[in-house]
PDB file of N, CA and C in Angstrom:
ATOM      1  N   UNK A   1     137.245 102.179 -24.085  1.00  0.00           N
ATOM      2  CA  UNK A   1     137.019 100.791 -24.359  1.00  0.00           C
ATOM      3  C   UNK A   1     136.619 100.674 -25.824  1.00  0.00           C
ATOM      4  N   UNK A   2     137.076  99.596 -26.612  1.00  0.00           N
ATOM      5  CA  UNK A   2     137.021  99.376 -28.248  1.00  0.00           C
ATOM      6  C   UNK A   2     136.374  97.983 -28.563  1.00  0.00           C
ATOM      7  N   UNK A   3     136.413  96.872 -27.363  1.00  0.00           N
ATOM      8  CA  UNK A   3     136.266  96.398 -27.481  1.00  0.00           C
ATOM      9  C   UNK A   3     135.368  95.391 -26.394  1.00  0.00           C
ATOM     10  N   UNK A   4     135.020  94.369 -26.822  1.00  0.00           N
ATOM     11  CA  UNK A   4     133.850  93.780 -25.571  1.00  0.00           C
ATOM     12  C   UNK A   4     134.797  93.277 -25.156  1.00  0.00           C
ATOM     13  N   UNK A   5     136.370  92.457 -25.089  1.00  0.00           N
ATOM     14  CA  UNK A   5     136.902  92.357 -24.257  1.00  0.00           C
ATOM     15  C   UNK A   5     137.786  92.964 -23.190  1.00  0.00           C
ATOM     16  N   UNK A   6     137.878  94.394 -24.258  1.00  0.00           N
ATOM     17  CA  UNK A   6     138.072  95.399 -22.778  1.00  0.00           C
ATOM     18  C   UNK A   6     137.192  95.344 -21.825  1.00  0.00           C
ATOM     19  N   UNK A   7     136.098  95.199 -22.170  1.00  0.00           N
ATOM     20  CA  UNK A   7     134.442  95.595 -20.856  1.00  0.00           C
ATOM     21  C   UNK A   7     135.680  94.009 -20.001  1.00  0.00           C
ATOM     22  N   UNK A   8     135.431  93.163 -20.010  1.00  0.00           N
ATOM     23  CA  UNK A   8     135.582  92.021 -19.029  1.00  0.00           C
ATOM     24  C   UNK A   8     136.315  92.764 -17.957  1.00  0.00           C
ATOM     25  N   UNK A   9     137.778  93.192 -17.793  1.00  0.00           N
ATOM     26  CA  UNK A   9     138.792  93.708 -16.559  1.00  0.00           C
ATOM     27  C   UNK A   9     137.349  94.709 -15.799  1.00  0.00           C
ATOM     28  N   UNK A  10     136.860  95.486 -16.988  1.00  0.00           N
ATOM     29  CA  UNK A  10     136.281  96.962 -16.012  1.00  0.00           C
ATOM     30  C   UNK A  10     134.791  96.221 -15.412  1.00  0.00           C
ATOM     31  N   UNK A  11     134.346  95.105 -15.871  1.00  0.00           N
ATOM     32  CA  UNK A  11     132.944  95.001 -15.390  1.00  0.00           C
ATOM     33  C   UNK A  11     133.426  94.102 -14.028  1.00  0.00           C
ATOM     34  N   UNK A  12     134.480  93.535 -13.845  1.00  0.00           N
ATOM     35  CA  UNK A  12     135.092  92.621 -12.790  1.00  0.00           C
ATOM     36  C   UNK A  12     135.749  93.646 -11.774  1.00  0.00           C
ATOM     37  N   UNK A  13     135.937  94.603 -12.305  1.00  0.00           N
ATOM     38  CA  UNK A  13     136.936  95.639 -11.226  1.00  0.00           C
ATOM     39  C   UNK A  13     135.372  96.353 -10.596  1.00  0.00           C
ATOM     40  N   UNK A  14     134.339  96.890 -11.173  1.00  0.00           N
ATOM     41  CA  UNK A  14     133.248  97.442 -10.875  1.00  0.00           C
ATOM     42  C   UNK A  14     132.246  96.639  -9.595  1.00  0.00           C
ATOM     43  N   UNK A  15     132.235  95.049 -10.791  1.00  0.00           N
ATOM     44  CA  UNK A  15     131.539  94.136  -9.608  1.00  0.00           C
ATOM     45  C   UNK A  15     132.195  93.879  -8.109  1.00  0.00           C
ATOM     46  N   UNK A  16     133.758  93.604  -7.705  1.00  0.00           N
ATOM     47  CA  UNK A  16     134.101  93.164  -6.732  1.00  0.00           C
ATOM     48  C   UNK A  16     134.148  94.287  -6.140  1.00  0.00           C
ATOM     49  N   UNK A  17     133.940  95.968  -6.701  1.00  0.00           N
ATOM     50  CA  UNK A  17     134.214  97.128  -5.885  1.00  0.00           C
ATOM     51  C   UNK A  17     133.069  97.288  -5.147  1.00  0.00           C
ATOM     52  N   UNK A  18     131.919  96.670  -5.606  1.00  0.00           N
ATOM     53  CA  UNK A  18     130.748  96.867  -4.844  1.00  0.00           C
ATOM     54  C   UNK A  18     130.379  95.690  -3.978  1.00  0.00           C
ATOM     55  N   UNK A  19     131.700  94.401  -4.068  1.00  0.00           N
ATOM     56  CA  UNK A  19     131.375  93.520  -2.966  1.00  0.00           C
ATOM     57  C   UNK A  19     130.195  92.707  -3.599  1.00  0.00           C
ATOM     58  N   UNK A  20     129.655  92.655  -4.927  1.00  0.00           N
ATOM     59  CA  UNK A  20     128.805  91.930  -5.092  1.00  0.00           C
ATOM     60  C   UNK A  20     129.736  90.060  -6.494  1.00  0.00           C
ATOM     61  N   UNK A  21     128.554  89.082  -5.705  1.00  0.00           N
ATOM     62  CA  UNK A  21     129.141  87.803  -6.728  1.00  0.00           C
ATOM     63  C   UNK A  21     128.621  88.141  -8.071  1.00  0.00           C
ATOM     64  N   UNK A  22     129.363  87.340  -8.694  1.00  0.00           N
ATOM     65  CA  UNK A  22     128.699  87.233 -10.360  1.00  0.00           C
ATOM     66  C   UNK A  22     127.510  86.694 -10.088  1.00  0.00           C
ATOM     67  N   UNK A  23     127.000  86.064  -9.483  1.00  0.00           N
ATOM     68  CA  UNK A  23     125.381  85.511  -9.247  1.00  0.00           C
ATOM     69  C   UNK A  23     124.731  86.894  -8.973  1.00  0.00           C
ATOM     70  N   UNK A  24     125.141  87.664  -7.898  1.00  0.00           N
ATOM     71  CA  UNK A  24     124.662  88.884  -7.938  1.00  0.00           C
ATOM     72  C   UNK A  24     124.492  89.925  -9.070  1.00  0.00           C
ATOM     73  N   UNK A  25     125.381  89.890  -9.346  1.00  0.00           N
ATOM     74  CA  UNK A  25     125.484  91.061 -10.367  1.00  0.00           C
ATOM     75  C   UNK A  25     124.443  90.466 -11.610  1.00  0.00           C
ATOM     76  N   UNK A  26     124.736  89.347 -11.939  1.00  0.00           N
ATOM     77  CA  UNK A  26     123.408  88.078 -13.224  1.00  0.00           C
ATOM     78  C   UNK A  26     122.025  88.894 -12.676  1.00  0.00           C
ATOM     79  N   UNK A  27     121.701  88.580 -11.338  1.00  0.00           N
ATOM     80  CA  UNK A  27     120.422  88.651 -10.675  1.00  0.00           C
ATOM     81  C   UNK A  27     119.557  89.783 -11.022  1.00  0.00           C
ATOM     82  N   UNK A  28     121.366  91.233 -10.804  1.00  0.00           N
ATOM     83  CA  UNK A  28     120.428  92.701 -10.852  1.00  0.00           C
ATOM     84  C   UNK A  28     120.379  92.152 -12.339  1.00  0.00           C
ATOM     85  N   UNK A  29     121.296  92.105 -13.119  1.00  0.00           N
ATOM     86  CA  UNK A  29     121.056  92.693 -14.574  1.00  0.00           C
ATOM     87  C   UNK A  29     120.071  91.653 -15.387  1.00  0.00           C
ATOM     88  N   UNK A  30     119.638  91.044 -14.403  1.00  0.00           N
ATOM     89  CA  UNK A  30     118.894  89.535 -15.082  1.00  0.00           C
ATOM     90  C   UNK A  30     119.042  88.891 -16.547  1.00  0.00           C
ATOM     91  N   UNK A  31     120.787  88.587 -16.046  1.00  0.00           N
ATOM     92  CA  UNK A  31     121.289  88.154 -16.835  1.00  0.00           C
ATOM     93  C   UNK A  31     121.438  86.377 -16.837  1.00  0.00           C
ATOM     94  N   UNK A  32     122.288  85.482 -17.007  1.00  0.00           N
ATOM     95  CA  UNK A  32     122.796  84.397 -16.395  1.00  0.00           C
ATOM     96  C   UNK A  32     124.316  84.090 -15.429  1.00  0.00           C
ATOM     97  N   UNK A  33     124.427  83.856 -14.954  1.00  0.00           N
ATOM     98  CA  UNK A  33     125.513  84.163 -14.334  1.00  0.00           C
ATOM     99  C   UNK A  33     126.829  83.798 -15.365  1.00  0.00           C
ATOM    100  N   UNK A  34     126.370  82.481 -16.020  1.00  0.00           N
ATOM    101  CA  UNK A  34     127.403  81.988 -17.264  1.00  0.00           C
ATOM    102  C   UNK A  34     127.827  83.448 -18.075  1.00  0.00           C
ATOM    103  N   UNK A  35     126.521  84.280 -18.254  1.00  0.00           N
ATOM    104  CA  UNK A  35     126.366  85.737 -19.389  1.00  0.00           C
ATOM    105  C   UNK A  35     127.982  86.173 -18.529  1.00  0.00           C
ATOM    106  N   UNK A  36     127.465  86.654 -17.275  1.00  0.00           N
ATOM    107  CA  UNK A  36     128.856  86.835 -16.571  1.00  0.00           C
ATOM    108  C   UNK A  36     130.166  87.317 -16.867  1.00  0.00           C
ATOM    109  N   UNK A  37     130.326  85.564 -16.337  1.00  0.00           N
ATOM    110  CA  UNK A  37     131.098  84.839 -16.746  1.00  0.00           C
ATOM    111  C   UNK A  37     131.966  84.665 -17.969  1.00  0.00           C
ATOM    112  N   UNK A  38     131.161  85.030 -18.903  1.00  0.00           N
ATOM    113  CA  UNK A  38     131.809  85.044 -20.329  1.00  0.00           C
ATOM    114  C   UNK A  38     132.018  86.786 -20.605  1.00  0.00           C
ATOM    115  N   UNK A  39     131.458  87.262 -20.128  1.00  0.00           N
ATOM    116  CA  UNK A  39     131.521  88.716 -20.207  1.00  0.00           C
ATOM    117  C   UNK A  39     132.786  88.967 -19.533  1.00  0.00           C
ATOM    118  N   UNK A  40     133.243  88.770 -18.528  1.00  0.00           N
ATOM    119  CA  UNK A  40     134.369  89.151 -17.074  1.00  0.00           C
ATOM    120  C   UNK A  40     135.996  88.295 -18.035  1.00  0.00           C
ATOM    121  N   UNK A  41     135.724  87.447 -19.117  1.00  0.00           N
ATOM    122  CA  UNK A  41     137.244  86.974 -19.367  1.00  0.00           C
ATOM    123  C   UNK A  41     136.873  87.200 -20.399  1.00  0.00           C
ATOM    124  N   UNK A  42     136.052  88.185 -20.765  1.00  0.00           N
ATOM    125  CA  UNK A  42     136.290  88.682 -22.510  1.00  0.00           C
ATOM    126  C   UNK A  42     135.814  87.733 -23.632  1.00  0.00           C
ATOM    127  N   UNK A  43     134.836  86.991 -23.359  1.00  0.00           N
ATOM    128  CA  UNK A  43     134.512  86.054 -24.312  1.00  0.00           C
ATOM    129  C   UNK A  43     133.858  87.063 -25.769  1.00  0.00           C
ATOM    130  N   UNK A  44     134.076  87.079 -27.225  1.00  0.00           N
ATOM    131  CA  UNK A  44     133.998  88.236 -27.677  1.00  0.00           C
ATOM    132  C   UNK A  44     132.579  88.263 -28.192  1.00  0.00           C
ATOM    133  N   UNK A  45     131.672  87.356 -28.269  1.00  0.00           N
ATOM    134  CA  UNK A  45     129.911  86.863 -28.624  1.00  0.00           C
ATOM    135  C   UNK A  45     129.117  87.153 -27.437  1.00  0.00           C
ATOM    136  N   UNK A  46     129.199  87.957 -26.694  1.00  0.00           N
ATOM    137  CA  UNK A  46     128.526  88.419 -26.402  1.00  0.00           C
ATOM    138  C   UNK A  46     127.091  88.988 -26.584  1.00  0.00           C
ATOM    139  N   UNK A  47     125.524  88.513 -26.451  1.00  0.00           N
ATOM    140  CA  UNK A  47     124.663  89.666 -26.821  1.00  0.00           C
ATOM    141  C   UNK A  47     124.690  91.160 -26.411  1.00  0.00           C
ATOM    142  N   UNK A  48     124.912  91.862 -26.896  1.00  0.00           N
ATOM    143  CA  UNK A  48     124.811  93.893 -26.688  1.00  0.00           C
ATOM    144  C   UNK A  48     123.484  94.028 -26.058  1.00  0.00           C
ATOM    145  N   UNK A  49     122.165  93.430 -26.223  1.00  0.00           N
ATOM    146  CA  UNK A  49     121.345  94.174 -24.985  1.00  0.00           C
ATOM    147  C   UNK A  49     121.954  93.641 -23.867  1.00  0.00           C
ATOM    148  N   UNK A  50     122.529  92.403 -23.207  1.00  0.00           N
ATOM    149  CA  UNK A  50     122.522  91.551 -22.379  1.00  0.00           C
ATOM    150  C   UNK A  50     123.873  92.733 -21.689  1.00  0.00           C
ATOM    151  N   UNK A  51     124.594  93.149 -22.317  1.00  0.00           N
ATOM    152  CA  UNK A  51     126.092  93.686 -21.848  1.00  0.00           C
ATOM    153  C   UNK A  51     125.781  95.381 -21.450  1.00  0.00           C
ATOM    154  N   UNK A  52     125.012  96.094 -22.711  1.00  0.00           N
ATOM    155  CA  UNK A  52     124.488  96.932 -21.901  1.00  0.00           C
ATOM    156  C   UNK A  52     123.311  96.782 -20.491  1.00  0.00           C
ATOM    157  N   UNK A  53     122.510  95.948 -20.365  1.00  0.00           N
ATOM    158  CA  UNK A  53     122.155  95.587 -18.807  1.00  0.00           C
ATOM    159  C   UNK A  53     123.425  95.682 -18.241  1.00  0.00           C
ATOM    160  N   UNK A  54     123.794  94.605 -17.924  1.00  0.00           N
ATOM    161  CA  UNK A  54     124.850  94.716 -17.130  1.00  0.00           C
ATOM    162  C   UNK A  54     125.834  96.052 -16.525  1.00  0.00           C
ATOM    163  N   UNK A  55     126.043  96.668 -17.644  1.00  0.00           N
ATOM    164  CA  UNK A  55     126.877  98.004 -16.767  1.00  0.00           C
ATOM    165  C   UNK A  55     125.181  98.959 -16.257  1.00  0.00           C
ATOM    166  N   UNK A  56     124.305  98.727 -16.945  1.00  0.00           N
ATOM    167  CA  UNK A  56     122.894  99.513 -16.259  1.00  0.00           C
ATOM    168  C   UNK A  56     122.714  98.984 -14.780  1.00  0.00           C
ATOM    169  N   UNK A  57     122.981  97.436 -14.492  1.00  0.00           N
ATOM    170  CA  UNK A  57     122.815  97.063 -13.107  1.00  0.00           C
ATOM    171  C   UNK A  57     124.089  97.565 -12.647  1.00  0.00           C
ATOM    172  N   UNK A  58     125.233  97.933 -13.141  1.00  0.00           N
ATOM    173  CA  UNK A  58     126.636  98.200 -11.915  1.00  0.00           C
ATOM    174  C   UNK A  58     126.441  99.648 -12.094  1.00  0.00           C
ATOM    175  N   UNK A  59     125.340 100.711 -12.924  1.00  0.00           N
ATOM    176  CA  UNK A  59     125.177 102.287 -12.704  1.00  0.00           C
ATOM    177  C   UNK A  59     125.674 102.791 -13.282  1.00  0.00           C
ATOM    178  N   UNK A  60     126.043 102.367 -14.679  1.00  0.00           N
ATOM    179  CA  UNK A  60     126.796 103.194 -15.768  1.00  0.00           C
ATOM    180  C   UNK A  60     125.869 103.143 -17.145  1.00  0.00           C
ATOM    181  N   UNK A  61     126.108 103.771 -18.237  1.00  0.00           N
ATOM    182  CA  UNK A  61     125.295 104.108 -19.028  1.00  0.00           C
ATOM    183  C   UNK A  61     126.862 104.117 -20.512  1.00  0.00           C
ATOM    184  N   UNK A  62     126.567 103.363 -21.056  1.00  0.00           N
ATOM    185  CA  UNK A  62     127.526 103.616 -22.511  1.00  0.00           C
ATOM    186  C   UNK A  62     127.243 104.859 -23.251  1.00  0.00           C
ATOM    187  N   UNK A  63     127.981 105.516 -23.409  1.00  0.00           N
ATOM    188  CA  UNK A  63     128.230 106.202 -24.477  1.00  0.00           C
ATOM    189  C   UNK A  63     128.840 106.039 -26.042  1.00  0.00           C
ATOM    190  N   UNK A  64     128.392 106.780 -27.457  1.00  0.00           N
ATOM    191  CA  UNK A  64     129.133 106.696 -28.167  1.00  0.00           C
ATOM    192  C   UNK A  64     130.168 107.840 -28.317  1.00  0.00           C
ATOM    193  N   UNK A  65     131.566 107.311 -28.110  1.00  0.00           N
ATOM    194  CA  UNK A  65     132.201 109.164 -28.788  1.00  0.00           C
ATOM    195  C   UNK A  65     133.276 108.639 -29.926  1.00  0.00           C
ATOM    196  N   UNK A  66     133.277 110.062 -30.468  1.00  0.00           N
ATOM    197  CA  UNK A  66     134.158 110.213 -32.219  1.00  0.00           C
ATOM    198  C   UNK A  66     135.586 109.921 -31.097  1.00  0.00           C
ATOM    199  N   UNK A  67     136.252 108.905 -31.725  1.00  0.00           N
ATOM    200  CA  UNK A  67     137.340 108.773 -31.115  1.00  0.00           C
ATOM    201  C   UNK A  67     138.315 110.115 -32.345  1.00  0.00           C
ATOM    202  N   UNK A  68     138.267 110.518 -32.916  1.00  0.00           N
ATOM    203  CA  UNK A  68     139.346 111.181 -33.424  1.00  0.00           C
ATOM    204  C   UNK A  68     138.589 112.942 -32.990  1.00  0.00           C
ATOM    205  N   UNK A  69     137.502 113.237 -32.037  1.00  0.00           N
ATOM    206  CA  UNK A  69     136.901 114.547 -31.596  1.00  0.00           C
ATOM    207  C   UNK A  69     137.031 114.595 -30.864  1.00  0.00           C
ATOM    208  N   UNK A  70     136.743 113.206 -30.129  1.00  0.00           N
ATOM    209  CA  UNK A  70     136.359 113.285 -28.122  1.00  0.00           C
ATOM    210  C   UNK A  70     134.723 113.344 -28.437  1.00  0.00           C
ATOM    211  N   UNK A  71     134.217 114.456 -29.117  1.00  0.00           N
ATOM    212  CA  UNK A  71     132.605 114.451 -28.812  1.00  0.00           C
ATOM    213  C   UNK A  71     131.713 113.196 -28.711  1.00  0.00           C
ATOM    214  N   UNK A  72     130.958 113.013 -27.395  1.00  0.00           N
ATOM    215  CA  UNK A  72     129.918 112.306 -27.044  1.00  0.00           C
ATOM    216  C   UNK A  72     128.621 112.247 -28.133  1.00  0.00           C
ATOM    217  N   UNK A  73     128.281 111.581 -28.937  1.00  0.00           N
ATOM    218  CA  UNK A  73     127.059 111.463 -29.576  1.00  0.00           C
ATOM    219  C   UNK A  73     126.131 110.630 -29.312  1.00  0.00           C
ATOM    220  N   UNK A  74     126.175 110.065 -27.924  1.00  0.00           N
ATOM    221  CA  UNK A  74     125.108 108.882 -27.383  1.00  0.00           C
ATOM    222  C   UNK A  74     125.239 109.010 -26.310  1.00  0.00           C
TER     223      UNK A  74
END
């Protein structure tokens, strides 16, 4: 992923895999559901703490890696 509108498809494929609503998913990551919302169709203003919550409430953790190494540095 390169971009915050890549996150939208994978945070929508993640949320409905666990059967939970965007109200749900707002709730764990105590986000707004609008945050969501704008997150899930790629809106690109996003806040970064607000987006990392979010994959922390669906159980994932971002990484940084050297796209021209592969190596993980975060």
């Amino acid at each position: 992923m390169r971009t915050v509108r890549e996150a939208g498809p994978l945070v929508r494929e993640l949320r409905e895999g666990r059967a939970w609503s965007q109200a749900e998913l707002a709730r764990r990551a105590s986000v707004s559901r609008t945050f969501v919302i704008d997150l899930e169709s790629g809106k690109a203003s996003v806040e970064t703490s607000k987006f990392m919550d979010v994959f922390q409430a669906l159980g994932f953790e971002i990484a940084i890696r050297d796209s021209e190494t592969g190596a993980v540095r975060w």
